[in-house]
Protein backbone atom coordinates (compact mmCIF):
# COMPACT_ATOMS: atom_id res chain seq x y z
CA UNK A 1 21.35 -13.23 -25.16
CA UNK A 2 18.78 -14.06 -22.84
CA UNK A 3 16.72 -17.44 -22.31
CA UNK A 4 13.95 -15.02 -21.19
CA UNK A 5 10.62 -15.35 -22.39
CA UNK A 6 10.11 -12.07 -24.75
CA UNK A 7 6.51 -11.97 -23.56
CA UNK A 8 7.78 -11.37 -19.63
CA UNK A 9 10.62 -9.48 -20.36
CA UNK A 10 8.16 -7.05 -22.17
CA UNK A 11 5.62 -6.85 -20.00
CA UNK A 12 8.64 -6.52 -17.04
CA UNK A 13 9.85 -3.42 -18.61
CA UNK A 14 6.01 -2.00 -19.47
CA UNK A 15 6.00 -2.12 -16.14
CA UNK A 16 9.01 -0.56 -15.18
CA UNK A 17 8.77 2.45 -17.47
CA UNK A 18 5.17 2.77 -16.54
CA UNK A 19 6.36 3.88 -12.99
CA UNK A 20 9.25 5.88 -14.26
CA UNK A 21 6.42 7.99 -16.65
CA UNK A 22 3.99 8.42 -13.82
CA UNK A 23 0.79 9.86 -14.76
CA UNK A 24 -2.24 10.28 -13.50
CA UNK A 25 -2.15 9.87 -9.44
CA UNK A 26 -5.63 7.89 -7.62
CA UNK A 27 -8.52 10.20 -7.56
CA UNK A 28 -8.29 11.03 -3.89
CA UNK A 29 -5.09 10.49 -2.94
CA UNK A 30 -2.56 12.95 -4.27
CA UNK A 31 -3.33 15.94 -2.59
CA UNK A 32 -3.57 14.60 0.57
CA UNK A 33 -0.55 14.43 3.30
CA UNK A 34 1.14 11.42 4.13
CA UNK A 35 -0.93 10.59 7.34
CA UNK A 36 -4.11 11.47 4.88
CA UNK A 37 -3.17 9.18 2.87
CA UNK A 38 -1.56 6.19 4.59
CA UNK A 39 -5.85 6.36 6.51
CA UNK A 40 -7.18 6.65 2.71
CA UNK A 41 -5.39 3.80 1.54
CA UNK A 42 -6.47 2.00 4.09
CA UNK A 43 -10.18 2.87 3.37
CA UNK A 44 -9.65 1.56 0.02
CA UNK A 45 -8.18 -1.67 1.13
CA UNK A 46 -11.06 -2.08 3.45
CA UNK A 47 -13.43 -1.51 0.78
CA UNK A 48 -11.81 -3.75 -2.00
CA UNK A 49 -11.68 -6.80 0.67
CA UNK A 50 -15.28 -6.15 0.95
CA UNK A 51 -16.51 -6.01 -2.52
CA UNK A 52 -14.22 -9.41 -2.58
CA UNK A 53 -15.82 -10.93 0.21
CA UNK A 54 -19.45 -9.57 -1.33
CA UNK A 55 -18.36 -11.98 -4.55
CA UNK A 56 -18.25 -15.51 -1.88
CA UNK A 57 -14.78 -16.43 -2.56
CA UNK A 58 -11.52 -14.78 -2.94
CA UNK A 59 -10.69 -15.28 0.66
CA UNK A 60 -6.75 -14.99 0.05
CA UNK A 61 -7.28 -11.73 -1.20
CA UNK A 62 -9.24 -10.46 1.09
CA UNK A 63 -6.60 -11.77 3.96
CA UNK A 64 -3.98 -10.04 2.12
CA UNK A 65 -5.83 -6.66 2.06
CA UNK A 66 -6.55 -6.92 5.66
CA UNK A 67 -2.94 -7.16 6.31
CA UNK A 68 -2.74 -4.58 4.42
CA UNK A 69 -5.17 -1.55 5.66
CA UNK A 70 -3.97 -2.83 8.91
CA UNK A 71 -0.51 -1.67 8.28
CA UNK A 72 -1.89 1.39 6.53
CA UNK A 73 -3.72 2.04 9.72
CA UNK A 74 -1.00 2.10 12.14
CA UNK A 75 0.95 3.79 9.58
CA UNK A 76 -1.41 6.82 9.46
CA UNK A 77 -1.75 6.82 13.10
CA UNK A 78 2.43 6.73 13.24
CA UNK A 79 2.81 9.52 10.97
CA UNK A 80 0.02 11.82 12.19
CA UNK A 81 1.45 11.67 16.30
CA UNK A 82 5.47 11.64 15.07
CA UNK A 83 8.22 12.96 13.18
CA UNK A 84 7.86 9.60 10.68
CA UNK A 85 7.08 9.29 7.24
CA UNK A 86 5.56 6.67 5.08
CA UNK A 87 9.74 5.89 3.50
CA UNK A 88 9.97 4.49 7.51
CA UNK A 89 7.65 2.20 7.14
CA UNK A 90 9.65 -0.61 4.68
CA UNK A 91 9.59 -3.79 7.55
CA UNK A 92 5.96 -5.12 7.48
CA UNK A 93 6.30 -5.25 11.71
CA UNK A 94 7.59 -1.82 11.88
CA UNK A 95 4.19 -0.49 11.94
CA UNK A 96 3.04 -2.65 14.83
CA UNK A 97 6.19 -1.40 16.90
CA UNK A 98 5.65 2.15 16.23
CA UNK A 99 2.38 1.82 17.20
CA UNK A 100 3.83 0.25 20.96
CA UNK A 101 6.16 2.89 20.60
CA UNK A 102 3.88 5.51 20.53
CA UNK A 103 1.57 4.31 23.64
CA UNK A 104 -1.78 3.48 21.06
CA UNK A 105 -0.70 -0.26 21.54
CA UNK A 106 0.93 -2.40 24.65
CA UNK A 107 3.90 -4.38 23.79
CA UNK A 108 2.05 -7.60 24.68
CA UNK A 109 -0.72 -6.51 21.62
CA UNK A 110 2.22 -5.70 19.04
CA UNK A 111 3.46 -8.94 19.75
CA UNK A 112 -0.09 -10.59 19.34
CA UNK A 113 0.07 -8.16 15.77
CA UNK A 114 3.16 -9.31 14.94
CA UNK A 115 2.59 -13.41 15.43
CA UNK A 116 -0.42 -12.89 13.81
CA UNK A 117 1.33 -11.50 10.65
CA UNK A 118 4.19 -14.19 10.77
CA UNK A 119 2.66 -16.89 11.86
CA UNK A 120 -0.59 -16.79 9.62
CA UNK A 121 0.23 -14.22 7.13
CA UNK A 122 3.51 -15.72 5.69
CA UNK A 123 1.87 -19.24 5.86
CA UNK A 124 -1.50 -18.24 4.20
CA UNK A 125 1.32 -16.35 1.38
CA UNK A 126 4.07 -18.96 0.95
CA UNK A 127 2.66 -22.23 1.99
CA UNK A 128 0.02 -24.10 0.39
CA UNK A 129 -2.50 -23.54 3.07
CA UNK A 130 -5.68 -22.34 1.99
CA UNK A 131 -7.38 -19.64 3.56
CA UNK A 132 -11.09 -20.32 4.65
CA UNK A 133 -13.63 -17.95 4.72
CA UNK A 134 -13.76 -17.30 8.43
CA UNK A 135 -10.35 -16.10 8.94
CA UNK A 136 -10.85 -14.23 6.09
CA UNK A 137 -14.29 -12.62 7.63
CA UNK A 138 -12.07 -12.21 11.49
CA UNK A 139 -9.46 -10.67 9.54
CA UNK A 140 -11.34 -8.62 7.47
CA UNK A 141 -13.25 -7.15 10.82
CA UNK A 142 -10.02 -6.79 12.76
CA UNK A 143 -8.84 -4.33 10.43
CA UNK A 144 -11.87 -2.28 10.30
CA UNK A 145 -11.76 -2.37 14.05
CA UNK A 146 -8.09 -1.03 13.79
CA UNK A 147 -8.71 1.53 11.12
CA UNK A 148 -12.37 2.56 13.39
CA UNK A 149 -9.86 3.16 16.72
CA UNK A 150 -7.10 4.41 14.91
CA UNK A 151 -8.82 6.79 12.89
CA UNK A 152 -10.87 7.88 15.85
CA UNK A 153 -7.98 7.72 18.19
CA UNK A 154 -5.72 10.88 17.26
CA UNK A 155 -8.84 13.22 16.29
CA UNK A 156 -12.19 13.18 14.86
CA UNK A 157 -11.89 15.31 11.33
CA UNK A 158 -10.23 13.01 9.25
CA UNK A 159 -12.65 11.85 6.43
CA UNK A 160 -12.55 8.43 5.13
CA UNK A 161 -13.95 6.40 2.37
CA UNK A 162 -15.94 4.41 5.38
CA UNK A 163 -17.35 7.39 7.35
């Protein structure tokens, strides 16, 4: 018998089977392809940090969705110019080397990507540093830069939640 709380171990498995049922996709998202969708997401995550930033606070969360849509940015841009699909992309940094890989980013900038997401990321996430509401504004604009070039960078028909 388990010392588990009944409570967690409830909600744990709600959880579970509620993946294992599916359901209902995200309005928007399902019938798109994987590049599609990766650049959608990445819309969204845009637009969530902002309604969160709109509020005056929150500026973990809005850190953590910029690291976020960035991913989803060079993800899209990954999987629409290669052979890869969104099951490569498991290693948080893998999306900053495909995106050297691929010629959209020197290695010297995937490197500057990839500090940025260990050194500030992981401390903002496991530390007890708070996050202060200018790194979460700089963050928040770097990835709309990223998702603006990225998005731009392949072709010009793709349509996004922030066109």
């Amino acid at each position: 018998m388990s010392d588990d709380p009944k409570v967690v171990t409830d909600a744990l498995d709600t959880a579970h089977r509620s993946f294992e049922r599916g359901g209902t996709p995200e309005k928007g998202l399902a019938e798109l392809t994987e590049d599609e969708a990766q650049l959608k997401k990445a819309c969204r995550l845009i637009a969530a940090a902002q309604t969160l930033q709109d509020q005056n606070g929150y500026h973990t969360a809005v850190v953590e969705l910029a690291f976020g849509a960035i991913e989803r940015s060079f993800e899209f841009y990954a999987i629409a110019m290669s052979d890869d699909a969104v099951h490569d992309f498991m290693d948080h940094e893998y999306a900053y080397q495909r995106a050297f890989e691929l010629g959209v980013i020197s290695d010297d900038l995937k490197e500057d990507f990839q500090a940025l997401y260990n050194e500030n990321r992981a401390a903002s996430y496991y530390s007890g540093r708070a996050v202060t509401a200018e790194q979460a504004d700089a963050m928040l604009e770097l990835a709309i830069t990223i998702h603006t070039f990225l998005r731009d960078h392949p072709r010009d028909h793709f349509n996004c939640l922030c066109r």
